[in-house]
Each structure stands twice: as structure tokens, then as C-alpha cells.
N, C-alpha and C. Protein backbone atom coordinates (compact mmCIF):
# COMPACT_ATOMS: atom_id res chain seq x y z
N UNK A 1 118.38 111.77 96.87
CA UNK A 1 116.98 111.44 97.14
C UNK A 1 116.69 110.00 96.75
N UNK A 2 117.22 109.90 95.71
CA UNK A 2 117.12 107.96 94.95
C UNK A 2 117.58 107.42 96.09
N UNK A 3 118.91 107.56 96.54
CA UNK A 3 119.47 106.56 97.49
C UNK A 3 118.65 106.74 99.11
N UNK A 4 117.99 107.72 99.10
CA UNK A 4 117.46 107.43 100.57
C UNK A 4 116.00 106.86 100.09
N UNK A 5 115.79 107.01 99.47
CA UNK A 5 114.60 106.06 98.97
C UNK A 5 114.75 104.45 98.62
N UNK A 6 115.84 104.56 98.10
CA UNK A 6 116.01 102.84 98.23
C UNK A 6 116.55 101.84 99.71
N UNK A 7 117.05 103.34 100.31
CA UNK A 7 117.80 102.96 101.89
C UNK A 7 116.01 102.59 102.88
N UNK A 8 115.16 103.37 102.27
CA UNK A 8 114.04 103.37 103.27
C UNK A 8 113.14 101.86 102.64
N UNK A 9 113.47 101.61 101.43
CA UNK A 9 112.65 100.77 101.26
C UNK A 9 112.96 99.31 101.66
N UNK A 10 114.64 99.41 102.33
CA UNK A 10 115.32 98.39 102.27
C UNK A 10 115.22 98.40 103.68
N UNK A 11 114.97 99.14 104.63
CA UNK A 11 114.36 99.21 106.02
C UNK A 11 113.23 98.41 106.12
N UNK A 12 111.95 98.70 105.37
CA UNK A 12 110.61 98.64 105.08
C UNK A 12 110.70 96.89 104.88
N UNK A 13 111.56 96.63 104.34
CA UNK A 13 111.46 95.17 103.29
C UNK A 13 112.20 94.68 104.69
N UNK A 14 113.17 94.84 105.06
CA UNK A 14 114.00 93.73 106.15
C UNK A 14 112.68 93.46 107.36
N UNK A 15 112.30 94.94 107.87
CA UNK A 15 111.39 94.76 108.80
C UNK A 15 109.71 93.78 108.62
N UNK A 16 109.58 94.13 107.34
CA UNK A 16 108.56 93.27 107.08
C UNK A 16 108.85 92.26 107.18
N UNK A 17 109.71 91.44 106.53
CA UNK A 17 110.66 90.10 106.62
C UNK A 17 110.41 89.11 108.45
N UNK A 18 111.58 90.56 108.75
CA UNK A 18 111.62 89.80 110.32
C UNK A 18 109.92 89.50 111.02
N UNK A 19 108.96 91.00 110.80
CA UNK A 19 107.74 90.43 110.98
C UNK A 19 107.20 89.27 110.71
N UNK A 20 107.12 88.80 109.49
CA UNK A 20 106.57 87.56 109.26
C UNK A 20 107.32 86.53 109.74
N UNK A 21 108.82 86.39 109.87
CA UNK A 21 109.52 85.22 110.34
C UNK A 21 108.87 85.37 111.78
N UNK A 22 108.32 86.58 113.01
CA UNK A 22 108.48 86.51 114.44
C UNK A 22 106.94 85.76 114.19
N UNK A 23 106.24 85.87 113.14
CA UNK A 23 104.49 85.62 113.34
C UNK A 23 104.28 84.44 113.51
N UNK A 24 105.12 83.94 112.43
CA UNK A 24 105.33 82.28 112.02
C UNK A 24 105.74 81.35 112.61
N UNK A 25 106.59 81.80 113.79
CA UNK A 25 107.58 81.13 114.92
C UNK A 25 106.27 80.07 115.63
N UNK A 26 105.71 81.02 116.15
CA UNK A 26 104.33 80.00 117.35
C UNK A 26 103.64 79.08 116.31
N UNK A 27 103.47 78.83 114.92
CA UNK A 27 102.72 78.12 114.44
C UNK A 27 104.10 76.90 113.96
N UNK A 28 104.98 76.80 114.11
CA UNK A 28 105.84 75.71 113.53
C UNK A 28 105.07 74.40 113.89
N UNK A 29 104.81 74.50 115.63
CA UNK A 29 104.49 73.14 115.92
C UNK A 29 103.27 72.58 115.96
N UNK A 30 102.44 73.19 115.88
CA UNK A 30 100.93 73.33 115.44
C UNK A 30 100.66 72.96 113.94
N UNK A 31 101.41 73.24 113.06
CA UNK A 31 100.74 73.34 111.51
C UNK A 31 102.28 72.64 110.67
N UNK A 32 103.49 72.63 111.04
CA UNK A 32 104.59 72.41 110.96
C UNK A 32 105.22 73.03 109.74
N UNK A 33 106.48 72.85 109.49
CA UNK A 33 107.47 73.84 109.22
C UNK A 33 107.23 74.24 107.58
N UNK A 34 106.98 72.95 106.62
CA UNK A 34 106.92 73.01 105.57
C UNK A 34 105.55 73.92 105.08
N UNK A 35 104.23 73.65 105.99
CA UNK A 35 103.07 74.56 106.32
C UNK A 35 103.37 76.11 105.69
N UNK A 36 104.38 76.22 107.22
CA UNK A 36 104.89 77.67 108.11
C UNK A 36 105.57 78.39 106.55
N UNK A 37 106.33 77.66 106.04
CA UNK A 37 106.93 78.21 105.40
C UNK A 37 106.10 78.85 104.11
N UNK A 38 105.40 78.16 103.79
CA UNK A 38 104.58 78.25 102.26
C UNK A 38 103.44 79.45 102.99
N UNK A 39 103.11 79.33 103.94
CA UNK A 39 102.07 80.26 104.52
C UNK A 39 103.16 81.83 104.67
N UNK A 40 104.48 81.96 104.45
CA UNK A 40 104.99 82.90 105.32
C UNK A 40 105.41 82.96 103.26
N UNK A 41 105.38 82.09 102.98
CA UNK A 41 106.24 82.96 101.24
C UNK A 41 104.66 83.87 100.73
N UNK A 42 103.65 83.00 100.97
CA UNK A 42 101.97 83.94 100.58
C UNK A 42 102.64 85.16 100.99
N UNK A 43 102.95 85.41 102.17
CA UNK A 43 102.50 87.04 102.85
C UNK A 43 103.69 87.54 102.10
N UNK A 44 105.00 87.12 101.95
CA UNK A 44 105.89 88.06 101.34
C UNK A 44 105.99 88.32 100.06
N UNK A 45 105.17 87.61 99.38
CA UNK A 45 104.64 87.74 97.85
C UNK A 45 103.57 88.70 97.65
N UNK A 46 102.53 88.74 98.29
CA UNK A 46 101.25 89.86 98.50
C UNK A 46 102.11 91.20 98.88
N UNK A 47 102.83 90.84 100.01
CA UNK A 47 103.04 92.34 100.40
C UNK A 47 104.55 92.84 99.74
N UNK A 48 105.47 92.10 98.85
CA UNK A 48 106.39 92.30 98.53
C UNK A 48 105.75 93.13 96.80
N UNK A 49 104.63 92.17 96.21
CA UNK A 49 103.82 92.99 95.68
C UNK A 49 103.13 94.54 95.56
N UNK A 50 102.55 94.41 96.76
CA UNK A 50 102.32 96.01 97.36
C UNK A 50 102.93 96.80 97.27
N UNK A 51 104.50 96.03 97.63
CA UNK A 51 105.60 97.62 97.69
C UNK A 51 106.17 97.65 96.23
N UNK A 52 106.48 96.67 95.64
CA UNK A 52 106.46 97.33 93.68
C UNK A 52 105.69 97.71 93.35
N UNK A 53 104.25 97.53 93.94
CA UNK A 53 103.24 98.52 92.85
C UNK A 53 103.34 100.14 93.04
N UNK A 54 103.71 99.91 95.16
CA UNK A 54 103.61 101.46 95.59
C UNK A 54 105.18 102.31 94.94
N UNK A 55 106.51 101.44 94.68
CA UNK A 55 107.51 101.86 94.29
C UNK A 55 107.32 102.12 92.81
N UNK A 56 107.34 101.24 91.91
CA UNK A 56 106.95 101.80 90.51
C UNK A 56 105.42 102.99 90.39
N UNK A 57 104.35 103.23 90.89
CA UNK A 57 103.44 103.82 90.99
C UNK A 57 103.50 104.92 90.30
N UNK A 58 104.77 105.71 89.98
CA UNK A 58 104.61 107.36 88.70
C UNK A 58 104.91 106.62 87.58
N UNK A 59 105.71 105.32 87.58
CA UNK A 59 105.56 104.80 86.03
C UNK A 59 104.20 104.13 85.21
N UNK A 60 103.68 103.32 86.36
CA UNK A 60 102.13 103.25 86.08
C UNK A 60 101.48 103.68 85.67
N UNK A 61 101.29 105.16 86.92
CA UNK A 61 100.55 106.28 86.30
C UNK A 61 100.59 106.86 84.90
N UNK A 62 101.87 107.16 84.60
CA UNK A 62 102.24 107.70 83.85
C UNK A 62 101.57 107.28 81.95
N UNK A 63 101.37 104.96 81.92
CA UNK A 63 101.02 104.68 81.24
C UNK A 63 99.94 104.74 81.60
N UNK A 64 99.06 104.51 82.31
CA UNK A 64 97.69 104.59 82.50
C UNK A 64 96.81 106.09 82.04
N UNK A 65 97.61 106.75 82.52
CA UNK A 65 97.03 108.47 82.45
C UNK A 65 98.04 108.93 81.27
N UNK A 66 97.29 109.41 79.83
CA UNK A 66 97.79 109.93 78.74
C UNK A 66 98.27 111.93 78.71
N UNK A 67 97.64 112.25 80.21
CA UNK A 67 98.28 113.39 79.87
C UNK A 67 99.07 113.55 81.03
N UNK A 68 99.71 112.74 81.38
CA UNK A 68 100.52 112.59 82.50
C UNK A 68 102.35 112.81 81.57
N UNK A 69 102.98 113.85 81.65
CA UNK A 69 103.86 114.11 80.70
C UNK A 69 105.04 112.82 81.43
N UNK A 70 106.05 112.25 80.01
CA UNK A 70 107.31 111.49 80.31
C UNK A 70 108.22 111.96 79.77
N UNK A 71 109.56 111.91 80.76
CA UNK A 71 110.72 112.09 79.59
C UNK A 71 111.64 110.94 78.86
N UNK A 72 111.86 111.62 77.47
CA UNK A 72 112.43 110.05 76.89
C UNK A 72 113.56 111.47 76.11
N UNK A 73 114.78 110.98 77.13
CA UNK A 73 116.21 112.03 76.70
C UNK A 73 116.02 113.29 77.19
N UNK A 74 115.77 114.03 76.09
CA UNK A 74 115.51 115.47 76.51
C UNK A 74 114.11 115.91 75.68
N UNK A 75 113.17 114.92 75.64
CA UNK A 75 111.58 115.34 75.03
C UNK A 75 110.91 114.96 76.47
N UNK A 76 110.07 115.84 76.34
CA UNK A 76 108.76 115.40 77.05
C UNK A 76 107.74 115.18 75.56
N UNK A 77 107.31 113.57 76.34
CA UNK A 77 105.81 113.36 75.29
C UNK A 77 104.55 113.42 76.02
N UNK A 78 103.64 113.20 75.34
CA UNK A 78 102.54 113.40 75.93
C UNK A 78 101.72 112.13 74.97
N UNK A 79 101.09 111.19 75.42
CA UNK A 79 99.78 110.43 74.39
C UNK A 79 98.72 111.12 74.43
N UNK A 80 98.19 111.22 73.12
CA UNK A 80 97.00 111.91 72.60
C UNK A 80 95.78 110.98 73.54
N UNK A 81 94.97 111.52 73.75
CA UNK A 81 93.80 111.08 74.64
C UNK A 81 93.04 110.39 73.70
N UNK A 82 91.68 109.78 73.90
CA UNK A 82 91.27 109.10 73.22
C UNK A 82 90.14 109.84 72.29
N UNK A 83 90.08 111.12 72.81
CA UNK A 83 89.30 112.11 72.06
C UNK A 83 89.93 112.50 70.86
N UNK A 84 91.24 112.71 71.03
CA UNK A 84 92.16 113.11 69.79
C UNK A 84 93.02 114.18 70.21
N UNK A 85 92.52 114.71 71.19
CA UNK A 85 93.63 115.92 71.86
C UNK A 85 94.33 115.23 73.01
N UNK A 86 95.31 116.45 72.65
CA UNK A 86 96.28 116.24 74.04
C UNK A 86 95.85 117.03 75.15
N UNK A 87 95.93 116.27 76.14
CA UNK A 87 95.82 117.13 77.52
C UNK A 87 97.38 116.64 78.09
N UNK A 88 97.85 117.96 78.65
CA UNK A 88 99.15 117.36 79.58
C UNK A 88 98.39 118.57 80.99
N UNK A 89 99.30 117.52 82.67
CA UNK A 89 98.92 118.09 83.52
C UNK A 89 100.47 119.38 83.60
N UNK A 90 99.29 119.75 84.86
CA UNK A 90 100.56 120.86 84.96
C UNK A 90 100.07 122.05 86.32
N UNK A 91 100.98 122.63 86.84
CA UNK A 91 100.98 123.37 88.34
C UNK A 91 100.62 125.24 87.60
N UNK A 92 99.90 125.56 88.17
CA UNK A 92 99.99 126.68 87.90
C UNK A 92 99.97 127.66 88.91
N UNK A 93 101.29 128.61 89.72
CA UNK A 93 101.16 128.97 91.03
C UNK A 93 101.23 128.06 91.83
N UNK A 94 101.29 126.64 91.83
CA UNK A 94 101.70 125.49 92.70
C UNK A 94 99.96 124.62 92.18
N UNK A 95 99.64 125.37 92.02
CA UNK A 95 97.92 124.62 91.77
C UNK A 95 98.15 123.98 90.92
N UNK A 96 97.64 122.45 91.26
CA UNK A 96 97.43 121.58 89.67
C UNK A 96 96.23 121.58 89.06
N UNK A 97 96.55 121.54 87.63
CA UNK A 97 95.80 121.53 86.85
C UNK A 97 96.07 120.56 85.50
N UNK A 98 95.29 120.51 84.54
CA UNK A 98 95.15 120.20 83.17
C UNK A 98 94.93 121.05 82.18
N UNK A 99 95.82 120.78 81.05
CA UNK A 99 95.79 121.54 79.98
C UNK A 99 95.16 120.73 78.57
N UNK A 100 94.71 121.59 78.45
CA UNK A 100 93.92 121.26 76.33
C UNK A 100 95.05 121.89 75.95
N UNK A 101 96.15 121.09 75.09
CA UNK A 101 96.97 121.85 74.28
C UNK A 101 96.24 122.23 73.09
N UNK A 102 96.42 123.82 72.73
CA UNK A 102 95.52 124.17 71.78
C UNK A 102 96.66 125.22 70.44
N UNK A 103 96.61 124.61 69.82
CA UNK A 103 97.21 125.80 68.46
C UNK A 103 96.78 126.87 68.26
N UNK A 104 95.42 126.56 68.39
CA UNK A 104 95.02 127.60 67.58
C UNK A 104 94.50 128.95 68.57
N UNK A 105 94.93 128.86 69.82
CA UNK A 105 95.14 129.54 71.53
C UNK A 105 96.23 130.30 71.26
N UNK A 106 96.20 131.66 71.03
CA UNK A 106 97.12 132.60 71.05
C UNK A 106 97.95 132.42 72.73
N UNK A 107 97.19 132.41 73.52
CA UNK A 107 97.84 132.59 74.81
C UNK A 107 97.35 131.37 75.68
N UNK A 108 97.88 131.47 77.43
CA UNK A 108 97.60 130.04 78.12
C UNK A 108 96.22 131.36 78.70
N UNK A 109 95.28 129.87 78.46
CA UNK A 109 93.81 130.16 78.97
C UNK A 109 93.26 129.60 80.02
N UNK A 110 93.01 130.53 81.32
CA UNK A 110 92.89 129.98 82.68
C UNK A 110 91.29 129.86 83.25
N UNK A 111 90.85 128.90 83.41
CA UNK A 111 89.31 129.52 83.92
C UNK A 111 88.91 130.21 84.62
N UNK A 112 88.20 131.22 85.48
CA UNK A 112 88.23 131.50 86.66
C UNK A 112 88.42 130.90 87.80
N UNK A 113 88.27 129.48 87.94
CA UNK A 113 88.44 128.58 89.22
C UNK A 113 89.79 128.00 89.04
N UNK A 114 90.46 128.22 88.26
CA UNK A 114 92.21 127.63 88.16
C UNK A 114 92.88 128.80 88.36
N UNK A 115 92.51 129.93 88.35
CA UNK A 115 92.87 131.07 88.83
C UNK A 115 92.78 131.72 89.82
N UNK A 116 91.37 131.19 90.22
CA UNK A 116 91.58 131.22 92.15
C UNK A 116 92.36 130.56 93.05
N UNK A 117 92.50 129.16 92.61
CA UNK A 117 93.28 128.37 93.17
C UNK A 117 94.50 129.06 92.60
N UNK A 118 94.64 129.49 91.83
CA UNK A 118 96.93 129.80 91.77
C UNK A 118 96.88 131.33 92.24
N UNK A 119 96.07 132.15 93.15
CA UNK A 119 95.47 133.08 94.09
C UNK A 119 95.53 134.43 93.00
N UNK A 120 94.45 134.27 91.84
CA UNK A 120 94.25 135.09 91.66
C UNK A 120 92.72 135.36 91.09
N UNK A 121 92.36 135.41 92.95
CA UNK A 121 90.78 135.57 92.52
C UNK A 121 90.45 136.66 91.46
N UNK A 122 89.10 136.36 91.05
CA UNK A 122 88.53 137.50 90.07
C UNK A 122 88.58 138.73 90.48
N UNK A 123 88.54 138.95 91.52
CA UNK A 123 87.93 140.28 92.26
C UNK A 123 89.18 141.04 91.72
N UNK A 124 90.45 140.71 91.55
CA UNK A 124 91.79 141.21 91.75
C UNK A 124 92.07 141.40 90.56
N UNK A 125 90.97 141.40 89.21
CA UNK A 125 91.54 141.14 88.19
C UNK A 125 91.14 142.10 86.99
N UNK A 126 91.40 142.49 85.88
CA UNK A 126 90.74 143.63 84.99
C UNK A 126 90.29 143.19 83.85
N UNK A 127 89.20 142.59 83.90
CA UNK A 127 88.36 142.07 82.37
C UNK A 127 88.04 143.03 81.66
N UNK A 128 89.08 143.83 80.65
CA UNK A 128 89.47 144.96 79.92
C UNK A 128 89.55 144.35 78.72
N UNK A 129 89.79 143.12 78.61
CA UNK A 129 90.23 142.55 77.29
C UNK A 129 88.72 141.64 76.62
N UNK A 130 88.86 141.26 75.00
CA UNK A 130 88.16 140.70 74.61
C UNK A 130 88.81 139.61 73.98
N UNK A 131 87.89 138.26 73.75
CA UNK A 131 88.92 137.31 72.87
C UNK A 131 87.29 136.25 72.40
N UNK A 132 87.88 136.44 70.75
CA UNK A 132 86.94 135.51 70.20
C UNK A 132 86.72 133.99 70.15
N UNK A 133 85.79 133.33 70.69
CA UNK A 133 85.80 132.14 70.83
C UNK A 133 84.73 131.25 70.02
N UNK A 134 84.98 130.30 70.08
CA UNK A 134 84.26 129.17 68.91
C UNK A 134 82.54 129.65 69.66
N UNK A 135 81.99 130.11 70.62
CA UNK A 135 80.99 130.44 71.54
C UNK A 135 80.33 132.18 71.57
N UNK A 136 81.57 132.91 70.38
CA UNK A 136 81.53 134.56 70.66
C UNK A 136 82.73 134.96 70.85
N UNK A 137 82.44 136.29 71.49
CA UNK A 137 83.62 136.95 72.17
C UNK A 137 83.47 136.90 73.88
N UNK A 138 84.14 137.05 74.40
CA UNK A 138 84.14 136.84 76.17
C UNK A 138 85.57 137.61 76.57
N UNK A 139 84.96 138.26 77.45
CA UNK A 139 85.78 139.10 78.29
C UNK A 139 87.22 138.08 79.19
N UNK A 140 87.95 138.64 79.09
CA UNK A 140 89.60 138.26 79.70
C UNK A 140 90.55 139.37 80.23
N UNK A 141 91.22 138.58 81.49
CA UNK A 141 92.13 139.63 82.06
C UNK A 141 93.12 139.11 81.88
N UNK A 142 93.90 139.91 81.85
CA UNK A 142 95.85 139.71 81.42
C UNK A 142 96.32 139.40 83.20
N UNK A 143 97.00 138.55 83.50
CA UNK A 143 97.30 138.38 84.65
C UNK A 143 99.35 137.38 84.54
N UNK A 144 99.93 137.81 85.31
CA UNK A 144 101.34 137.03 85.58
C UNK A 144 101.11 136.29 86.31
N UNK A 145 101.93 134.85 86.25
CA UNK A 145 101.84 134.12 87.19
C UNK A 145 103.35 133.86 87.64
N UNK A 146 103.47 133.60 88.92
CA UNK A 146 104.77 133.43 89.79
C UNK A 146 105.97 131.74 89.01
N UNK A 147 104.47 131.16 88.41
CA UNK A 147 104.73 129.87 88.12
C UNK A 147 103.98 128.89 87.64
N UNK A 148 104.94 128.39 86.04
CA UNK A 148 104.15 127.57 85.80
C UNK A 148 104.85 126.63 85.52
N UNK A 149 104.27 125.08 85.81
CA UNK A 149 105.34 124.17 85.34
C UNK A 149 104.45 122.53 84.62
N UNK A 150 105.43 122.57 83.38
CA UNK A 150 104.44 121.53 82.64
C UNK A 150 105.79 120.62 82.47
N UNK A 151 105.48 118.93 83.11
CA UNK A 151 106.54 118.21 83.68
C UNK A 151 107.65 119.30 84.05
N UNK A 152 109.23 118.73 83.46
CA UNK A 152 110.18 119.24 84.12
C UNK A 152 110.27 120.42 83.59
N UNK A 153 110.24 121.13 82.47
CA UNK A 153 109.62 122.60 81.97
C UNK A 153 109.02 123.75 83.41
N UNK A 154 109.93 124.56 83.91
CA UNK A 154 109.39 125.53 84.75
C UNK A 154 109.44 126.80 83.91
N UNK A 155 108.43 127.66 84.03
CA UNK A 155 108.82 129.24 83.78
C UNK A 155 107.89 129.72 84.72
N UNK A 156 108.85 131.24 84.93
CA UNK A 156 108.10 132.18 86.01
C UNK A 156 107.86 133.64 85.06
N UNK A 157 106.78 134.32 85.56
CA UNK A 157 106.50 135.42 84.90
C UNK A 157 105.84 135.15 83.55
N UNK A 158 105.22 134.28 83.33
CA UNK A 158 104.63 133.91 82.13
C UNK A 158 103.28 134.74 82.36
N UNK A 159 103.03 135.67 81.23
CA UNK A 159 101.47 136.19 81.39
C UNK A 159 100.36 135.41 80.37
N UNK A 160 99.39 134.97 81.28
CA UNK A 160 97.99 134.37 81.07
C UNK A 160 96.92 135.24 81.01
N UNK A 161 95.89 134.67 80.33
CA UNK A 161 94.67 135.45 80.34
C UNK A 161 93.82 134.58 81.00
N UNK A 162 92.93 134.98 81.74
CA UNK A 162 92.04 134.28 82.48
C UNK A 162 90.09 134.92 81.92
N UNK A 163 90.11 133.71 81.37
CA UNK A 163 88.75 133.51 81.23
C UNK A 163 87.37 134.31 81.74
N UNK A 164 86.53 135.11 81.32
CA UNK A 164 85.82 135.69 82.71
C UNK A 164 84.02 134.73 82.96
N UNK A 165 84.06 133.99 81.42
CA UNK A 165 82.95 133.29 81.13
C UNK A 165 83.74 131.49 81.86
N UNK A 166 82.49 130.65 81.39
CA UNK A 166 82.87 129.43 82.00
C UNK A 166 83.82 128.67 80.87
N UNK A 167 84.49 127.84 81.71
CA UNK A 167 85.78 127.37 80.24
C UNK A 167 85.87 126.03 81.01
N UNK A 168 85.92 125.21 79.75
CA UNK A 168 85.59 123.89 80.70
C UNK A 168 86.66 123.16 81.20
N UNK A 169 87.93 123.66 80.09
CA UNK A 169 89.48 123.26 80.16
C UNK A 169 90.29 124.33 79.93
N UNK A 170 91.21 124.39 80.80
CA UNK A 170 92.57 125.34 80.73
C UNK A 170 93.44 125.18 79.61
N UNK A 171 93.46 126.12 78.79
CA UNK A 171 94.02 126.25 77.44
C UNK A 171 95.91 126.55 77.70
N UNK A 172 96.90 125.27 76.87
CA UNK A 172 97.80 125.47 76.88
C UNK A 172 97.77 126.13 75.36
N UNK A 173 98.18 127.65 75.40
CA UNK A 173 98.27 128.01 73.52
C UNK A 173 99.65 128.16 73.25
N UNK A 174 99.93 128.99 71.88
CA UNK A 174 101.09 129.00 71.28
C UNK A 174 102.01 129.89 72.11
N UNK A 175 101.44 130.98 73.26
CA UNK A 175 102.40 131.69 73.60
C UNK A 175 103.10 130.49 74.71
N UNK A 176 103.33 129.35 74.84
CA UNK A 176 103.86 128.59 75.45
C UNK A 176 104.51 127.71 74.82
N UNK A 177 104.04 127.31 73.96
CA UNK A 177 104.91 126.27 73.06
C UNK A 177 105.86 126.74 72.06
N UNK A 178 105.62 128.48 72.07
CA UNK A 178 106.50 129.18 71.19
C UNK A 178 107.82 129.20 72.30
N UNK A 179 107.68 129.16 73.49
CA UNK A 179 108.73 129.68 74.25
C UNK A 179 109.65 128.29 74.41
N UNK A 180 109.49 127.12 73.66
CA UNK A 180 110.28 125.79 73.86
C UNK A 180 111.17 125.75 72.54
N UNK A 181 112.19 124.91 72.67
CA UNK A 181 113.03 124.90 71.67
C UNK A 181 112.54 124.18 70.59
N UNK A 182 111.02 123.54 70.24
CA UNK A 182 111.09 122.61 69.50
C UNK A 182 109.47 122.01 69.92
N UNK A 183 108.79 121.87 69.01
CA UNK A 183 107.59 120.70 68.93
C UNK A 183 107.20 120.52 68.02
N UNK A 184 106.11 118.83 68.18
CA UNK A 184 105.87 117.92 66.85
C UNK A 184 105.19 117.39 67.44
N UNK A 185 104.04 116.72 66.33
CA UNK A 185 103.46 115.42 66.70
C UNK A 185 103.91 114.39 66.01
N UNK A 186 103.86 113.27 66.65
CA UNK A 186 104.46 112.26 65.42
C UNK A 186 103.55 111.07 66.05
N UNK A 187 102.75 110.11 65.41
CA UNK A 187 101.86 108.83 66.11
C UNK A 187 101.40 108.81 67.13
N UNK A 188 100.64 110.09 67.27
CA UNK A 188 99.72 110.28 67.95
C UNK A 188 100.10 110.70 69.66
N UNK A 189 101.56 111.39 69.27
CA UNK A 189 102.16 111.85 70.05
C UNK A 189 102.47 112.78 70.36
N UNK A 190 102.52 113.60 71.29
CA UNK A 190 102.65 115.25 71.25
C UNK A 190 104.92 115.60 71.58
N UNK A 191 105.17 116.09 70.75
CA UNK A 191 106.80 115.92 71.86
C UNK A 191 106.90 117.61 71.72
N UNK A 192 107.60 117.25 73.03
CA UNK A 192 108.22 119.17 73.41
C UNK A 192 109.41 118.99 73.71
N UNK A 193 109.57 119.63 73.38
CA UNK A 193 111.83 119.94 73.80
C UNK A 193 112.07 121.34 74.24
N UNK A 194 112.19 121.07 75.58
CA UNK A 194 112.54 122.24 76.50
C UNK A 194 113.85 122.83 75.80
């Protein structure tokens, strides 16, 4: 996949190239060569630009957005947000979402609308359960999901409880971070070791 990605970008880059050399041709004798040339390095600097920003673009992201998970070896980290928690993103049923990593979250906590989207509307669901919250107690259904994946971390068959009140963030709890070989915070850093 790397190598056809660098094969396409090396398509992308020649063709742009020859574009600007065919644009530049009719202005040699009009504006002349030394002109032509400095006018034709502008465009391949702007747009040679464009394509490192669009090629590096998940490393960007990645510093820009703090719960955007990285791997460094075999950790995924996460930067603490500026609130003080960690949020890392993550697919649930293919649906993306965001997680509040939470300790003190016995289980992963789904809202009702992150649970429709990973197709498990309410209607389908048994709010049999109770769970005490900083707000009360609020009704929850026990539900499996096909899939969940937080960065390169996949598991299938993981059971969630889904929320039946409003939840403003999807709770990553301990029954998830118990299932990894390993976590810590260290400077304001969250690390997991699959």
C-alpha cells in the first residue's frame, strides 16, 4: 500500500511538472525565460506544498488533535486534552466516535446516538439494568458489539452498556483497559500497550 502510494504520488508530481513546463512554453517570448522560469518555480512551490501538506496530513492531525491515538513502538499514546482528560477516537461497529477515558467506568459507556449509529437502535435494546452516576442512577442495556477499535487495538464481541438517559461523551471504562497488556500515565500522557 506504501509503495503504491508513493508510485501515485510520483505520477501526480511528474504530471504536474510537465503541466507547468506545457503552460509556460507560450509565455517565453512575451515575458522571457528568466521571467518564465521564476513564475513556473512559484507554482511548483505552492503546489509541491499542497501535496506535503495533503501527504503528511495523519501526522498533522495527529499533533494538532490530542485524542487522535499514535504509535511510538508498541504503545499507543494519547495527549491529555486541555481539560485534563483524555479523550482518544475510536470506531464502534465501524461508527466513529470519541471516548472520555474514564477509571472510574466499570464498563464502555455508549450514548443512545453512538449506538444507533453502530446499529443498535434503542428499540432493540433491554434497559433492565441500573448504573449510578455522578447525576443518580439511569437505566442501561447490556448490548455486544461486532467491533471495536481504538487506533490499532481491534476487539470483537466486547459487551457495552448503552446509556438510556443523555450522555454527553462515550465512556471508555476499565472493562477495556483491563483487557490490554499494560497502562500508565506519565506527563500528561495516557500510554496503552496492546
Amino acid at each position: 500500500m506504501n509503495s503504491e502510494w508513493q508510485t501515485m504520488n510520483f505520477v501526480y508530481l511528474a504530471g504536474f511538472l510537465i503541466f507547468i513546463l506545457l503552460a509556460f512554453i507560450p509565455r517565453l517570448k512575451s515575458v522571457g525565460f528568466s521571467k518564465s522560469v521564476q513564475m513556473a518555480l512559484v507554482w511548483v512551490l505552492i503546489f509541491g506544498g499542497l501535496l506535503l501538506l495533503v501527504g503528511e496530513w495523519p501526522r498533522i492531525r495527529a499533533a494538532l488533535d490530542p485524542s487522535q491515538p499514535r504509535m511510538e513502538g508498541v504503545e499507543m499514546r494519547v495527549r491529555a486534552a486541555n481539560d485534563g482528560h483524555f479523550y482518544i477516537r475510536g470506531q464502534v461497529n465501524g461508527a466513529p466516535t470519541s471516548f472520555l477515558v474514564d477509571t472510574g467506568a466499570s464498563d464502555i459507556v455508549l450514548s443512545p446516538e453512538t449506538a444507533e449509529r453502530a446499529g443498535l437502535p434503542a428499540e432493540s435494546l433491554n434497559f433492565d439494568g441500573v448504573a449510578m452516576t455522578a447525576n443518580g442512577p439511569v437505566r442501561i442495556a447490556a448490548a455486544r458489539l461486532d467491533s471495536l477499535q481504538i487506533g490499532p487495538v481491534s476487539r470483537s464481541g466486547v459487551v457495552v452498556s448503552v446509556n438510556e438517559g443523555a450522555l454527553d461523551q462515550d465512556l471508555l471504562g476499565m472493562s477495556f483497559l483491563n483487557r490490554l497488556s499494560g497502562w500508565r500515565v506519565e506527563r500528561g500522557e495516557l500510554i496503552l500497550t496492546p
